[in-house]
PDB file of N, CA and C in Angstrom:
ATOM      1  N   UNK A   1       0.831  -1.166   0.000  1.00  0.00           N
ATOM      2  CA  UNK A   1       0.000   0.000   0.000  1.00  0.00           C
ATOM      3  C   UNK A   1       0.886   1.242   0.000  1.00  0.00           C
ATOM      4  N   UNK A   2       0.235   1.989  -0.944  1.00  0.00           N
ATOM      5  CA  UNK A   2       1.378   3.087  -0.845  1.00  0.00           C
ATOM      6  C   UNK A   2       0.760   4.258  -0.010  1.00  0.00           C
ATOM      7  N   UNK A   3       1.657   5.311   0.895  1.00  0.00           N
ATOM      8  CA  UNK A   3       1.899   5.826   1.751  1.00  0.00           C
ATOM      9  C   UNK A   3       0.759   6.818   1.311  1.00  0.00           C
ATOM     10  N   UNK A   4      -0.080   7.635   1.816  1.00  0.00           N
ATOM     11  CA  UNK A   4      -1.040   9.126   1.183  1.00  0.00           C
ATOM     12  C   UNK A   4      -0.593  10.272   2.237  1.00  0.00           C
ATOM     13  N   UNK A   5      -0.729  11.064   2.439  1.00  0.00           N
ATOM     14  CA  UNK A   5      -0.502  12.062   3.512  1.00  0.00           C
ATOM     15  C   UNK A   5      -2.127  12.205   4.084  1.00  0.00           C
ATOM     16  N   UNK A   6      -1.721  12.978   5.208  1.00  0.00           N
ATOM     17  CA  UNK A   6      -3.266  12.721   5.536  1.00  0.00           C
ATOM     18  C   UNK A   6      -3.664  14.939   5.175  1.00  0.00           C
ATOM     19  N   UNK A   7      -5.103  14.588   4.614  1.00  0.00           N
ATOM     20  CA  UNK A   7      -5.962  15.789   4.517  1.00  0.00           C
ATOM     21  C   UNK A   7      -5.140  16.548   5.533  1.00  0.00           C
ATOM     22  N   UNK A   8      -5.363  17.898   5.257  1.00  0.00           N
ATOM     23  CA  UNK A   8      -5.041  19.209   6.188  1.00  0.00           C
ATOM     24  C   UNK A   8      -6.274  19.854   6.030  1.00  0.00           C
ATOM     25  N   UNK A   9      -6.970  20.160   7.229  1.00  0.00           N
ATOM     26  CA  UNK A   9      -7.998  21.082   7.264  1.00  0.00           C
ATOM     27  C   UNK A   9      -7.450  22.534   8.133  1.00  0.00           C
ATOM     28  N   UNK A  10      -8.041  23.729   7.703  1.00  0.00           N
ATOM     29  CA  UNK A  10      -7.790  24.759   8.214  1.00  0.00           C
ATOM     30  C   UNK A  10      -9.138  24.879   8.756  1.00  0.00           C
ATOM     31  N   UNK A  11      -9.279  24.904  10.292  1.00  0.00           N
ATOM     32  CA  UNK A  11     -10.486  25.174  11.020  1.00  0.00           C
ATOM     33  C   UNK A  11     -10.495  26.475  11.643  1.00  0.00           C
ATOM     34  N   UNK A  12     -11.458  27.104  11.274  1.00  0.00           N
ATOM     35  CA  UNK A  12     -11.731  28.694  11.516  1.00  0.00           C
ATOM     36  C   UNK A  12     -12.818  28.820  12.846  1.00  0.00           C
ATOM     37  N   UNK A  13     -13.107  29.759  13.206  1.00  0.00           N
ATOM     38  CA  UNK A  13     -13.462  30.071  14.187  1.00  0.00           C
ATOM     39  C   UNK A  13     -15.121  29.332  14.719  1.00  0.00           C
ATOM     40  N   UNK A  14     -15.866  29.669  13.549  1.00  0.00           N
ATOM     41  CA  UNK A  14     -16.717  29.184  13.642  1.00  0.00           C
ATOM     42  C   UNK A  14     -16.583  27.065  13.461  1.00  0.00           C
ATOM     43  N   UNK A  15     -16.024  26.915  13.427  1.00  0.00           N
ATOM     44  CA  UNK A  15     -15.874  25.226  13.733  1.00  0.00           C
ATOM     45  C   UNK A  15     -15.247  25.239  15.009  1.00  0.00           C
ATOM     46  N   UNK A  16     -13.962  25.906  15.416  1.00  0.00           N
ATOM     47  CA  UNK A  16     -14.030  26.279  16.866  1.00  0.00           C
ATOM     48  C   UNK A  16     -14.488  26.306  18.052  1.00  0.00           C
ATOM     49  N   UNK A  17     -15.728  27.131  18.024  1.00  0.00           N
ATOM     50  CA  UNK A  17     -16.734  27.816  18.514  1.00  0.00           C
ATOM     51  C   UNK A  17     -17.630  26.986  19.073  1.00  0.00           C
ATOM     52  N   UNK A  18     -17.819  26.021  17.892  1.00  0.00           N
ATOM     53  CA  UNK A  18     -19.207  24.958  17.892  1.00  0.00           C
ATOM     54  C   UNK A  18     -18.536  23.760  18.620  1.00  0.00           C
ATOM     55  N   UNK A  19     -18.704  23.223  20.294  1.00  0.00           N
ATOM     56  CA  UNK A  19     -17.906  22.450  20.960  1.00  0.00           C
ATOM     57  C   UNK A  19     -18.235  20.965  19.952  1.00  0.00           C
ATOM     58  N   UNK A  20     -18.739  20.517  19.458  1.00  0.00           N
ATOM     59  CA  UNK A  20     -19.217  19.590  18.369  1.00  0.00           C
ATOM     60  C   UNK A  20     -18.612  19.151  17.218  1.00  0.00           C
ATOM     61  N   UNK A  21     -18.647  20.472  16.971  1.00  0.00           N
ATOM     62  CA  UNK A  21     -17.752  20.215  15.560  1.00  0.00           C
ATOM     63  C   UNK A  21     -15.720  20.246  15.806  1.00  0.00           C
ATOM     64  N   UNK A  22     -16.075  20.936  16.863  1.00  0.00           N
ATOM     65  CA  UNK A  22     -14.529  21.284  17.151  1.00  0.00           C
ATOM     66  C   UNK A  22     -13.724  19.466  17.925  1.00  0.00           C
ATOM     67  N   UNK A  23     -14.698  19.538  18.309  1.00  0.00           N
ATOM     68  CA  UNK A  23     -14.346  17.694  19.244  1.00  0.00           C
ATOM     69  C   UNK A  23     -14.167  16.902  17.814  1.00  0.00           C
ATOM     70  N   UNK A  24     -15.022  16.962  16.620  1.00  0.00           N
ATOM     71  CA  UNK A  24     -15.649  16.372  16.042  1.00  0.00           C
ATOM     72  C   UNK A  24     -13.871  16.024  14.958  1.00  0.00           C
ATOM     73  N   UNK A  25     -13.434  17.313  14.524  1.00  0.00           N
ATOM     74  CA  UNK A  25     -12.196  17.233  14.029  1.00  0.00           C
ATOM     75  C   UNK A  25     -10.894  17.554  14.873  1.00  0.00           C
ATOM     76  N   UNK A  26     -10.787  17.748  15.781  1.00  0.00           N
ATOM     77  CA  UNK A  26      -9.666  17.236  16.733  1.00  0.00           C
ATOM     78  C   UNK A  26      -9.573  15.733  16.880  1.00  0.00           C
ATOM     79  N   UNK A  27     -10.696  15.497  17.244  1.00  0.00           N
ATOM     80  CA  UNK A  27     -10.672  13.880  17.176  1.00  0.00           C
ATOM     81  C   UNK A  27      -9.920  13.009  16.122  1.00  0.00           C
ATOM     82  N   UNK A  28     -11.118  13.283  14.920  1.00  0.00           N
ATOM     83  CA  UNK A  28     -10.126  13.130  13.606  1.00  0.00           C
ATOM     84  C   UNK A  28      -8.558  12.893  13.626  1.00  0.00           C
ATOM     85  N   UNK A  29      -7.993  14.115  14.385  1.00  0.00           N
ATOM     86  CA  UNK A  29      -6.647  14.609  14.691  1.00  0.00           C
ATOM     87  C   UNK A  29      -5.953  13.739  15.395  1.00  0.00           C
ATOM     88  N   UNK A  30      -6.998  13.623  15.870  1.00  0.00           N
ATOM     89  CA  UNK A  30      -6.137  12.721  17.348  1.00  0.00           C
ATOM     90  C   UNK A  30      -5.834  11.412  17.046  1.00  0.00           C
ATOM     91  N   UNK A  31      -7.051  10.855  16.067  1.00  0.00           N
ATOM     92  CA  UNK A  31      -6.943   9.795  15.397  1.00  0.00           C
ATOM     93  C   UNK A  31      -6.034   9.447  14.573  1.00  0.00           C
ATOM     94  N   UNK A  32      -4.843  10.689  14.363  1.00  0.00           N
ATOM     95  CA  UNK A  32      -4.555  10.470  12.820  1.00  0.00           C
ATOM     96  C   UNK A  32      -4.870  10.263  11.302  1.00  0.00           C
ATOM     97  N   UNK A  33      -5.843  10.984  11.313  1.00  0.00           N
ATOM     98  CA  UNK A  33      -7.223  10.552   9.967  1.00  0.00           C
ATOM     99  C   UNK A  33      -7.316  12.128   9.158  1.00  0.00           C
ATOM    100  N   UNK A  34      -6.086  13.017  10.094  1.00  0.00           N
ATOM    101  CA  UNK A  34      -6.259  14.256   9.275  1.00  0.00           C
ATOM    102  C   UNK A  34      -5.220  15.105   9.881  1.00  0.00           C
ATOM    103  N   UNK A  35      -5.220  16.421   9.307  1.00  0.00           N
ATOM    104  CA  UNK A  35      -4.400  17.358  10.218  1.00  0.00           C
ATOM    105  C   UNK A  35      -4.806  18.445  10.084  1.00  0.00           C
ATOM    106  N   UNK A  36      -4.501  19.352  11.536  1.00  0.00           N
ATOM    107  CA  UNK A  36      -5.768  20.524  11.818  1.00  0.00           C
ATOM    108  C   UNK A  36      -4.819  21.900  11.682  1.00  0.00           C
ATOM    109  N   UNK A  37      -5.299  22.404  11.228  1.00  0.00           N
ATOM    110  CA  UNK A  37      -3.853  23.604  11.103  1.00  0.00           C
ATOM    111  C   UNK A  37      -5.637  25.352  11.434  1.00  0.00           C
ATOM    112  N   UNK A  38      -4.554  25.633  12.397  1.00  0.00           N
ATOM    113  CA  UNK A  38      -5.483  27.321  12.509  1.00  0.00           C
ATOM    114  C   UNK A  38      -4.198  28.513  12.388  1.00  0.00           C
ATOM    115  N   UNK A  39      -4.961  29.217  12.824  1.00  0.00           N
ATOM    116  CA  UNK A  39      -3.928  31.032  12.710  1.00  0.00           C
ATOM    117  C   UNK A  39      -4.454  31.396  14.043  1.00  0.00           C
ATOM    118  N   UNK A  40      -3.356  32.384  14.881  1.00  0.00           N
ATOM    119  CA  UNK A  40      -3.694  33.220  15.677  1.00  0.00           C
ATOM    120  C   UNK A  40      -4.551  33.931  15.738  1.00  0.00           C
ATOM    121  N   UNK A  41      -5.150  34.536  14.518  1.00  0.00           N
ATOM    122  CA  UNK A  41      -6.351  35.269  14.496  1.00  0.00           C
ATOM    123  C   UNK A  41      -7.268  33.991  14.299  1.00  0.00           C
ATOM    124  N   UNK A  42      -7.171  32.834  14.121  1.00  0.00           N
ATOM    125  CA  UNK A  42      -8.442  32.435  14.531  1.00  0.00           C
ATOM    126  C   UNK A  42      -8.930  32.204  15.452  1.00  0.00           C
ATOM    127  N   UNK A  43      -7.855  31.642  16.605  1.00  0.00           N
ATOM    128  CA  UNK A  43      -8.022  31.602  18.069  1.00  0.00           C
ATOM    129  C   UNK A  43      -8.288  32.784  19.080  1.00  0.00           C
ATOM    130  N   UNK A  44      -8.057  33.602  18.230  1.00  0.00           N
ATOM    131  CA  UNK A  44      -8.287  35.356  18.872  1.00  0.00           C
ATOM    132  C   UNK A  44      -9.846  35.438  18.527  1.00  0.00           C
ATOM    133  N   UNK A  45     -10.366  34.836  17.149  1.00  0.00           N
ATOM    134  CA  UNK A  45     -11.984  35.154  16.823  1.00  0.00           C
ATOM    135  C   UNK A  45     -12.206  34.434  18.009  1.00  0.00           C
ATOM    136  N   UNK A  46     -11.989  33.008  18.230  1.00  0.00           N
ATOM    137  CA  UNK A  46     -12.504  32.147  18.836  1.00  0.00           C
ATOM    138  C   UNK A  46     -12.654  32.382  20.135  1.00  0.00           C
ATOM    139  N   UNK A  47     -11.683  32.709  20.691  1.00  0.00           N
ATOM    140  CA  UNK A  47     -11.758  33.583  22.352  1.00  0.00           C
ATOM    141  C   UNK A  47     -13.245  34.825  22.390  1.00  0.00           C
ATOM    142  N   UNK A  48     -12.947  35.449  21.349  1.00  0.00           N
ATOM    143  CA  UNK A  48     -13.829  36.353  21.436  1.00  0.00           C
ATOM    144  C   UNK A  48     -15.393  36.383  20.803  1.00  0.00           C
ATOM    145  N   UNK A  49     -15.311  35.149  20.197  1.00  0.00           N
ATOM    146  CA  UNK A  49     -16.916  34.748  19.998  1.00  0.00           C
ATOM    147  C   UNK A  49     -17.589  33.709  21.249  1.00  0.00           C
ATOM    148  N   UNK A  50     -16.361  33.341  22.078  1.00  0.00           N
ATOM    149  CA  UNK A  50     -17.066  32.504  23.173  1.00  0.00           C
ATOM    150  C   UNK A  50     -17.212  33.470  24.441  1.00  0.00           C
ATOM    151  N   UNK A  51     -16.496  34.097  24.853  1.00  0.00           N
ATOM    152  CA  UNK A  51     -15.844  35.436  25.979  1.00  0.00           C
ATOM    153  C   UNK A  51     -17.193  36.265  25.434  1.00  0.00           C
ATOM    154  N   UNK A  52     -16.866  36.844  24.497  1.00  0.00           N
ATOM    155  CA  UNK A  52     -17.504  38.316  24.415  1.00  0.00           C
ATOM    156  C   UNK A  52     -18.865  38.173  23.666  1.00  0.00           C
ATOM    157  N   UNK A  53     -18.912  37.195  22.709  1.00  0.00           N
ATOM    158  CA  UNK A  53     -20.573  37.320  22.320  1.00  0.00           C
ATOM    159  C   UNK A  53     -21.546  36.234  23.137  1.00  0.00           C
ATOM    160  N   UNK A  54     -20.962  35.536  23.576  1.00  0.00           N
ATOM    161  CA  UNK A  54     -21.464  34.065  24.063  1.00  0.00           C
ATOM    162  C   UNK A  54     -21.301  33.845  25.927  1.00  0.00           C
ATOM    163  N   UNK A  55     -20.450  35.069  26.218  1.00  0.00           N
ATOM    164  CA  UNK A  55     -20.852  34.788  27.738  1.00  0.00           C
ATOM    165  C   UNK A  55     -19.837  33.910  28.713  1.00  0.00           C
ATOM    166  N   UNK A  56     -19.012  33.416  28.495  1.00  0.00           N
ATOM    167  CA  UNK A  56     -18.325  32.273  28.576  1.00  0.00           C
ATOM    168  C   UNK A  56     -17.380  32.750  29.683  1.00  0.00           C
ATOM    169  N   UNK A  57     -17.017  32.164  30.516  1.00  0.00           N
ATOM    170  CA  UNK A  57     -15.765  32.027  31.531  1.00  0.00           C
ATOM    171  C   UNK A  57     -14.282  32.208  30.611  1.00  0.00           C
ATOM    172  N   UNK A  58     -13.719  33.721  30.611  1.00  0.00           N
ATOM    173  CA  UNK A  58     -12.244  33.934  30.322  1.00  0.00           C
ATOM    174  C   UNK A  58     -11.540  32.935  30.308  1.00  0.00           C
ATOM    175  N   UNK A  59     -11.560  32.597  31.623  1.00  0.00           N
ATOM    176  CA  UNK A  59     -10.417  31.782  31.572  1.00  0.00           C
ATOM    177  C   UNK A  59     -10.195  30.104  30.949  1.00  0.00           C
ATOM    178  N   UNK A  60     -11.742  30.076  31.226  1.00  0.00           N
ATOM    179  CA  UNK A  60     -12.100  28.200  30.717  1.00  0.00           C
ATOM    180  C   UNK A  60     -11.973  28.169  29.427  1.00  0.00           C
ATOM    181  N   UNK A  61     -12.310  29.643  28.331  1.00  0.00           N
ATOM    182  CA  UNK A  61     -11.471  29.758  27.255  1.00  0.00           C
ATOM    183  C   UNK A  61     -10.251  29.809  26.816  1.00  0.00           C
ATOM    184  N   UNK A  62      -9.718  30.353  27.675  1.00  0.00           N
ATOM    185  CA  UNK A  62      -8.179  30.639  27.355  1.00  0.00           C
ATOM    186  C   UNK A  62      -7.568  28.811  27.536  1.00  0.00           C
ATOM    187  N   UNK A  63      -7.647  28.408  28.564  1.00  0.00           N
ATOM    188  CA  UNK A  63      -7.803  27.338  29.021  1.00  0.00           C
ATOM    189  C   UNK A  63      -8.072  25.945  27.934  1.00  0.00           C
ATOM    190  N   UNK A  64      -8.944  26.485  27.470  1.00  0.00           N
ATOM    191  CA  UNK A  64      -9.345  25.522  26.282  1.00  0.00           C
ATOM    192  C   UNK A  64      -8.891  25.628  24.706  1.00  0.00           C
ATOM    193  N   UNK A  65      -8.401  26.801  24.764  1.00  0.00           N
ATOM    194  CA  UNK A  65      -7.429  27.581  23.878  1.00  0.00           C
ATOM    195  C   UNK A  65      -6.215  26.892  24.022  1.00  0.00           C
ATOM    196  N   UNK A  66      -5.634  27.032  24.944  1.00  0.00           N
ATOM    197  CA  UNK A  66      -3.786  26.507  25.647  1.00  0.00           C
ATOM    198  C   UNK A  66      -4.508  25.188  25.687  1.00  0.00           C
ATOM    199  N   UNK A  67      -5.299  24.368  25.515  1.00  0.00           N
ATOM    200  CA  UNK A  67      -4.999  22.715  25.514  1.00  0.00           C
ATOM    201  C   UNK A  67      -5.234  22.460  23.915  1.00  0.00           C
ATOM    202  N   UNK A  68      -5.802  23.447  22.973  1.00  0.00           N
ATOM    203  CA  UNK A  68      -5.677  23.137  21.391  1.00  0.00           C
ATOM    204  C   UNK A  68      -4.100  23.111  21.393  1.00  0.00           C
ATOM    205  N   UNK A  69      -3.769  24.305  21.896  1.00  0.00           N
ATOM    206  CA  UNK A  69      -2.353  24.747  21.008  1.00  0.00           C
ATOM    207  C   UNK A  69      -1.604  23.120  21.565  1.00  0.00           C
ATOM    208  N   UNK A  70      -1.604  22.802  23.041  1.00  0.00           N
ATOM    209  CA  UNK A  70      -0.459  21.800  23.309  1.00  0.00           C
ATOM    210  C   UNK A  70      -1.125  20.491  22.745  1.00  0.00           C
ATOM    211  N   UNK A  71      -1.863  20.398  22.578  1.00  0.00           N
ATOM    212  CA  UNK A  71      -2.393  18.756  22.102  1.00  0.00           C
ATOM    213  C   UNK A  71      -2.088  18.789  20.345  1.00  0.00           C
ATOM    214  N   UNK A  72      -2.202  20.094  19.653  1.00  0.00           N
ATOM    215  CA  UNK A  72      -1.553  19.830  18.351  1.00  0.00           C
ATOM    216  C   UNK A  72      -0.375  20.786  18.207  1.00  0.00           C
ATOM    217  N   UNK A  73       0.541  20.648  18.254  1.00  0.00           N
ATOM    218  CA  UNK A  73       1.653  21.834  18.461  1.00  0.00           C
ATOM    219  C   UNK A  73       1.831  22.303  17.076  1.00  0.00           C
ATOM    220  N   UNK A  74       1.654  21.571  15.875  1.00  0.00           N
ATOM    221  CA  UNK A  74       2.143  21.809  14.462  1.00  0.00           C
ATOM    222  C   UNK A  74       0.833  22.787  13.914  1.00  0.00           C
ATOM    223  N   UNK A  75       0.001  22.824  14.357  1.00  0.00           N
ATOM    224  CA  UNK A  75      -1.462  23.284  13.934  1.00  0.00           C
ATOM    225  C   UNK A  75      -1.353  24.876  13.418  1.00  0.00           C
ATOM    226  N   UNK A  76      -0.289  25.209  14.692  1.00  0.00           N
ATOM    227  CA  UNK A  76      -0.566  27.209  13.878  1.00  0.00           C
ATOM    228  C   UNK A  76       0.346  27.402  12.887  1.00  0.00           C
ATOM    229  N   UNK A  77      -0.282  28.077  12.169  1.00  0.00           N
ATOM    230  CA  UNK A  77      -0.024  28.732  10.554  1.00  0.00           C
ATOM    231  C   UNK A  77       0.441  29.968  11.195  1.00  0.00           C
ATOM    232  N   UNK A  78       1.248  30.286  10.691  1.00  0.00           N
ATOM    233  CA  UNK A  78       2.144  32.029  10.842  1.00  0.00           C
ATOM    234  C   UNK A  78       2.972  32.228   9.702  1.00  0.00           C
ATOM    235  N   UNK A  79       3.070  33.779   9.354  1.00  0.00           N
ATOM    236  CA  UNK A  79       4.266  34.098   8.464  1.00  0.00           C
ATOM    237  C   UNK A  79       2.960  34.028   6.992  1.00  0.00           C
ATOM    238  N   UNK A  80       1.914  34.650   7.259  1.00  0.00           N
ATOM    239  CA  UNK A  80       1.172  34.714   5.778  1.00  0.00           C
ATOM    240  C   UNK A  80       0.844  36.086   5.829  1.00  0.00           C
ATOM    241  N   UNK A  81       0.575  36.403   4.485  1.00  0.00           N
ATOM    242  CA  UNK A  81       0.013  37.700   4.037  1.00  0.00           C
ATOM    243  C   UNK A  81      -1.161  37.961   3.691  1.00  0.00           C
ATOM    244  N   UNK A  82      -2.584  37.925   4.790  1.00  0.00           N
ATOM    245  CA  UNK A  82      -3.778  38.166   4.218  1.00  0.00           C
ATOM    246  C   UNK A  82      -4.156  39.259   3.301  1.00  0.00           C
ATOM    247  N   UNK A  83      -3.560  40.168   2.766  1.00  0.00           N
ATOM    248  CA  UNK A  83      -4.086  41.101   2.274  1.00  0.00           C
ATOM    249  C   UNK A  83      -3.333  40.822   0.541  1.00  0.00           C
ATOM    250  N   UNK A  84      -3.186  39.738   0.546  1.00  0.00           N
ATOM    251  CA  UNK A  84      -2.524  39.421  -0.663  1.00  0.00           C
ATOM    252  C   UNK A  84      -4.343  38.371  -1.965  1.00  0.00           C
ATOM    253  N   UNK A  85      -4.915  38.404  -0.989  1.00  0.00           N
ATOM    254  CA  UNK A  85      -6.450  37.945  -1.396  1.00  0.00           C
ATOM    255  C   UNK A  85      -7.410  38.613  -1.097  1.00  0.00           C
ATOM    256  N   UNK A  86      -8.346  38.537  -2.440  1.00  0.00           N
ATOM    257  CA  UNK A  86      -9.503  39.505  -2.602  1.00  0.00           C
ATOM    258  C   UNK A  86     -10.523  38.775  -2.496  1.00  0.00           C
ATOM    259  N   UNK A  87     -11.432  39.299  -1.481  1.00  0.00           N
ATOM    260  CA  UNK A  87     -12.503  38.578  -1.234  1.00  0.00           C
ATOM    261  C   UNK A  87     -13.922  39.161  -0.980  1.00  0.00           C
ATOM    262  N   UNK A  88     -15.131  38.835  -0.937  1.00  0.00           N
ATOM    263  CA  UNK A  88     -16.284  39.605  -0.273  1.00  0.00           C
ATOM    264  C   UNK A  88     -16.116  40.163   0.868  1.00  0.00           C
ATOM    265  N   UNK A  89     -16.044  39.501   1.467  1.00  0.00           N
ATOM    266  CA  UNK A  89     -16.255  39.801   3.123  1.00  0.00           C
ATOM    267  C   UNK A  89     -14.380  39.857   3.411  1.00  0.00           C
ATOM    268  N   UNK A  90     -14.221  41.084   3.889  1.00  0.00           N
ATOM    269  CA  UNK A  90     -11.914  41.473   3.840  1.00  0.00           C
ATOM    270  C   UNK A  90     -12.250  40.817   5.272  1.00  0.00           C
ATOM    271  N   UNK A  91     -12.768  39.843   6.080  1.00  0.00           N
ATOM    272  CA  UNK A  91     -12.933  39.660   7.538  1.00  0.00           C
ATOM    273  C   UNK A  91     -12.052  38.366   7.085  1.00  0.00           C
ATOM    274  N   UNK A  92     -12.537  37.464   5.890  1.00  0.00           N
ATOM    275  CA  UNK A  92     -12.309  36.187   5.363  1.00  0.00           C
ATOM    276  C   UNK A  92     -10.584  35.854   5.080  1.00  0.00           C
ATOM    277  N   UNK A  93     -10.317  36.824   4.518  1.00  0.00           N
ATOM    278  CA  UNK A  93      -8.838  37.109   3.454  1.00  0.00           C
ATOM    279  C   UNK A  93      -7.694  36.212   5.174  1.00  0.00           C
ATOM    280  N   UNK A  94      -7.963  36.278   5.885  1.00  0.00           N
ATOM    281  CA  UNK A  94      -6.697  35.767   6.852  1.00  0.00           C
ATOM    282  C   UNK A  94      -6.860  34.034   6.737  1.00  0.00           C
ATOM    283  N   UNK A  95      -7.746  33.842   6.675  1.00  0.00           N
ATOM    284  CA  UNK A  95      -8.436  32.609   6.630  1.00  0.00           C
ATOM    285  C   UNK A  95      -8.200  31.842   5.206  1.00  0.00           C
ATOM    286  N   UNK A  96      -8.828  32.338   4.474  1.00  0.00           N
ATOM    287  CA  UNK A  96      -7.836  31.404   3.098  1.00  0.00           C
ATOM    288  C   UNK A  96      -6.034  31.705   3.011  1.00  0.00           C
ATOM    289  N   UNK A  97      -5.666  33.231   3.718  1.00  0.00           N
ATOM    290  CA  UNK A  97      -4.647  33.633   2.967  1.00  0.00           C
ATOM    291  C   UNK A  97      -3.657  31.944   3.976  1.00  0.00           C
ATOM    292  N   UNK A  98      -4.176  31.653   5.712  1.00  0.00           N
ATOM    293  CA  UNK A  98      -3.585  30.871   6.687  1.00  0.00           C
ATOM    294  C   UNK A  98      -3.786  29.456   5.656  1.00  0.00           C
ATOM    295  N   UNK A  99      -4.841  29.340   5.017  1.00  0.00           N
ATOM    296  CA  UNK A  99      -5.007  27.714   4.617  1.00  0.00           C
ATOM    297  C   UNK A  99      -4.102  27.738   3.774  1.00  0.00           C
ATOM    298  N   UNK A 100      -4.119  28.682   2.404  1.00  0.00           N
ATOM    299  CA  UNK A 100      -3.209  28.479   1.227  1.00  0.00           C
ATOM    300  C   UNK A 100      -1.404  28.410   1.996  1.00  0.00           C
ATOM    301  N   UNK A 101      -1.074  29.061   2.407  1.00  0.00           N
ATOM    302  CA  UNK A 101       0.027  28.951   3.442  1.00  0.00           C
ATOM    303  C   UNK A 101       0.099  27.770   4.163  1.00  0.00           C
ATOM    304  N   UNK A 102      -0.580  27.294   4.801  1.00  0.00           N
ATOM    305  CA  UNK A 102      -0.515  26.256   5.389  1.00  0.00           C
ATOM    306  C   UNK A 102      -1.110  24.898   4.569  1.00  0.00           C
ATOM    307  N   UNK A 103      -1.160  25.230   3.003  1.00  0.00           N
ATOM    308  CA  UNK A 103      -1.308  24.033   2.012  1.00  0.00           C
ATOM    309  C   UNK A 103      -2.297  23.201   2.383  1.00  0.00           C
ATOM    310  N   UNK A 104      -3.203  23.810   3.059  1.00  0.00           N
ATOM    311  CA  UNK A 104      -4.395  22.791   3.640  1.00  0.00           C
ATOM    312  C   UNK A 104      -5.429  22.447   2.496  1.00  0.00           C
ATOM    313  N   UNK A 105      -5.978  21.287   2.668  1.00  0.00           N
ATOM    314  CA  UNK A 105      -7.038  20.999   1.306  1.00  0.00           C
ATOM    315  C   UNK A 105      -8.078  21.413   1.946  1.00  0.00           C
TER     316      UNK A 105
END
């Protein structure tokens, strides 16, 4: 059998966010059945869509934040240029600019 690499997904805030979906592909991860790659600004949306729109305990975020980063250490994307993509919504442009950078399918 020959060797495949496994999928790279770039998970954005809103998969994050959703404790479901976020278990749902970490798992995956954990399994070895894929690989999860985010950006600092997504974990910054993510803090701040659970914290600030959603009500949430600071710290049980942050908290839950610092156990993404150490349970996948390879996951953050850095060193891209969002403003190098044109898009509808300029909120988006960090988010493809982190996947294409981070070669995620």
């Amino acid at each position: 059998m020959r060797w495949q690499p496994k999928p790279r997904a770039l998970l954005d805030a809103n998969v994050l966010v959703d404790a479901q979906l976020r278990d749902l592909f970490c798992g995956f991860a954990g399994a070895s059945l894929i690989q999860v790659r985010w950006s600092d600004e997504v974990l910054a949306e993510t803090r701040s869509a659970l914290v600030d729109k959603r009500g949430f305990d600071p710290a049980k975020v942050d908290r839950m934040i610092g156990d993404l980063r150490r349970s996948f250490p390879a996951a953050t994307v850095s060193g891209f240029e969002p403003h190098a993509y044109e898009l509808p919504d300029k909120d988006d442009r960090h988010v493809l600019a982190a996947a294409a950078h981070g070669r995620c399918d």
